[in-house]
Protein backbone atom coordinates (compact mmCIF):
# COMPACT_ATOMS: atom_id res chain seq x y z
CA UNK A 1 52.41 150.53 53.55
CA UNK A 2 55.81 148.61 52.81
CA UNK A 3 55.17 144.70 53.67
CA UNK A 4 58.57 142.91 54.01
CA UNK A 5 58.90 139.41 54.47
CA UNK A 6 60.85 136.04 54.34
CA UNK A 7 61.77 133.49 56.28
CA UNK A 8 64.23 133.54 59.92
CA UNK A 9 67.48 135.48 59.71
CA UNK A 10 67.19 136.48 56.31
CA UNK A 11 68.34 139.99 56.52
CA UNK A 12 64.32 141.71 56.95
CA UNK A 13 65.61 144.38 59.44
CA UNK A 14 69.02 144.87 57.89
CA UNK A 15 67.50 145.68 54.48
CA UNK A 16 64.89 148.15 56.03
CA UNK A 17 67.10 150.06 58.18
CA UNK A 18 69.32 150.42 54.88
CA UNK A 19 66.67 150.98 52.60
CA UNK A 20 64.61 153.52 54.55
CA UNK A 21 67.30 155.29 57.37
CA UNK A 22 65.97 154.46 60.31
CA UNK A 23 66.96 154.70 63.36
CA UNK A 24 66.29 152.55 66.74
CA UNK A 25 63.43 155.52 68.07
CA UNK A 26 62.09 154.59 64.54
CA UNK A 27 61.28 151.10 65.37
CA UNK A 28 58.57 148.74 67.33
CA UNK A 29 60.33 145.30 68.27
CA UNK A 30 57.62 142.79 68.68
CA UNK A 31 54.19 144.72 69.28
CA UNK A 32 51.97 146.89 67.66
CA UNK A 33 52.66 150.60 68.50
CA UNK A 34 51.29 152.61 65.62
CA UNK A 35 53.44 155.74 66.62
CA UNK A 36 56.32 153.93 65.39
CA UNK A 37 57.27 154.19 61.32
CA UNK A 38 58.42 150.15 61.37
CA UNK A 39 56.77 147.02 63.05
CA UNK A 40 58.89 144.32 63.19
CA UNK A 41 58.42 140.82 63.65
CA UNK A 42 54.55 141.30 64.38
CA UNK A 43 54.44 137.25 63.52
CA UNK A 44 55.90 136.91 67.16
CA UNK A 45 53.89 139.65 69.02
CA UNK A 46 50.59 137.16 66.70
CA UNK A 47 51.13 134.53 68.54
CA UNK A 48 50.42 136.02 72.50
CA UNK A 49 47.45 138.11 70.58
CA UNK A 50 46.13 134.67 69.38
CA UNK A 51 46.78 133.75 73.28
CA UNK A 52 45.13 136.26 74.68
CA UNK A 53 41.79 135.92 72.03
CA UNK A 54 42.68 138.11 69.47
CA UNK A 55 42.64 137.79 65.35
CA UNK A 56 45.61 139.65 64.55
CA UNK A 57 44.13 139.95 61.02
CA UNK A 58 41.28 142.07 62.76
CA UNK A 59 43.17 144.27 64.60
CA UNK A 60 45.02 145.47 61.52
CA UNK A 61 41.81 145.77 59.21
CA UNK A 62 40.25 148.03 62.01
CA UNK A 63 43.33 149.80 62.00
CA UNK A 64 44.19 150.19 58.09
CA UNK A 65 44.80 154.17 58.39
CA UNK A 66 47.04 153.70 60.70
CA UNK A 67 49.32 151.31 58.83
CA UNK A 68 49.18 153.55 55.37
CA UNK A 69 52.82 155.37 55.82
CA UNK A 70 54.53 151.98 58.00
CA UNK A 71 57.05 149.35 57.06
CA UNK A 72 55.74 146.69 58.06
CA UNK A 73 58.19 143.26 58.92
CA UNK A 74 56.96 139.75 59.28
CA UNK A 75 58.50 136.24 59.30
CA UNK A 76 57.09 133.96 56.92
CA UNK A 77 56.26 131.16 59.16
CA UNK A 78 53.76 128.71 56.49
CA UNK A 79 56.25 127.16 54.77
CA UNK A 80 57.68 123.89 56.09
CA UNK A 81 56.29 121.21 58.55
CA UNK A 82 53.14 122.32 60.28
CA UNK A 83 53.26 121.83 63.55
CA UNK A 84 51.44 119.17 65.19
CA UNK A 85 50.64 121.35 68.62
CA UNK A 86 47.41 123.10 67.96
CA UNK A 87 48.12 126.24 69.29
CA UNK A 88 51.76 126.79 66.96
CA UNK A 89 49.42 125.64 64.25
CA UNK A 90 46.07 128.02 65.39
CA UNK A 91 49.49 130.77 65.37
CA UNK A 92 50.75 129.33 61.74
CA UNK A 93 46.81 129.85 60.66
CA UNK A 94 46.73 133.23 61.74
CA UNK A 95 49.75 134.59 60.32
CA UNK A 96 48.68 133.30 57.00
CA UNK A 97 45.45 135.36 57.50
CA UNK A 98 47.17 138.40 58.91
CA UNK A 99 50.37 138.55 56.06
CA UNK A 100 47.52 137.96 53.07
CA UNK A 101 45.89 140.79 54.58
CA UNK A 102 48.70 142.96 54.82
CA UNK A 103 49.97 142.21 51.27
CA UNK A 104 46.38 142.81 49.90
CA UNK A 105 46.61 146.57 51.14
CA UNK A 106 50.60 147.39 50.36
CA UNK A 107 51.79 149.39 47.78
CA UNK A 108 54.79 147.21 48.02
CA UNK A 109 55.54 143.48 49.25
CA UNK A 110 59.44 142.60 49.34
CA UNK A 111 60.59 139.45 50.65
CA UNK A 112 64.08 138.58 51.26
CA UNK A 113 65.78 135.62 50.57
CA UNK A 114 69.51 134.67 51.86
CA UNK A 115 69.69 138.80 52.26
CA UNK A 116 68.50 139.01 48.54
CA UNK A 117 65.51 141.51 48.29
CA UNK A 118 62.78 140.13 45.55
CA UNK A 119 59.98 142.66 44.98
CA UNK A 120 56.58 140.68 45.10
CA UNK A 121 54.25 143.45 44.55
C-alpha cells in the first residue's frame, strides 16, 4: 500500500494521478470501495463511519489484504486547534488511529506539502 497524506488542498490527488496514471474509473471519492486502485479522502468518508458506530481503524485492520496493492489518500486533520465539539474531536481521534494504522502497514508514506512530495517512509 501507498499512504499519501498532508494537509487541505495540498496537491494529494494531483500528485497521485501524476505519479501512478490513473484515471477517474481508477478512483473511490470519499468511501471505501476496495475494487477501486485509489481511496481518497477516507478522513471524510471517517467521520459518518464514526457516526454511524464504526472504528475506521477496524475496518481497515480486518481488511489489510485488501488494501496491499491501493493508494491510499488522507487529509491530515491533527494538526492545529482541536475542536471543542466532541464529535469533530471523537472524528480528529479517529483519524489519528486510522492514518497510524495505515502508515504502520505501507511500504510507502508520502505527504505533500504546498504540492511538494516528502517521502516519510
Amino acid at each position: 500500500m501507498i499512504l499519501i497524506t498532508g494537509g487541505s488542498y495540498q496537491g494529494k490527488l494531483e500528485y497521485a494521478r501524476s505519479r501512478f496514471g490513473l484515471a477517474e474509473d481508477d478512483i473511490c471519492l470519499n468511501g471505501v470501495d476496495l475494487d477501486k486502485k485509489c481511496l481518497a479522502y477516507i478522513d471524510r468518508w471517517a467521520l459518518q463511519y464514526l457516526r454511524d458506530g464504526g472504528e475506521p481503524a477496524i475496518l481497515f485492520r480486518a481488511n489489510a489484504d485488501a488494501l496491499k496493492d491501493k493508494i491510499v489518500i488522507t487529509t491530515d486533520i491533527s494538526s492545529g486547534v482541536v475542536p471543542m465539539d466532541p464529535e469533530l474531536r471523537a472524528w480528529r481521534e479517529a483519524c489519528g488511529r486510522m492514518n497510524s494504522y495505515l502508515a504502520s502497514q505501507a511500504d510507502e508514506v508520502w505527504r505533500l506539502f504546498c504540492g511538494i512530495p516528502q517521502r516519510l517512509k
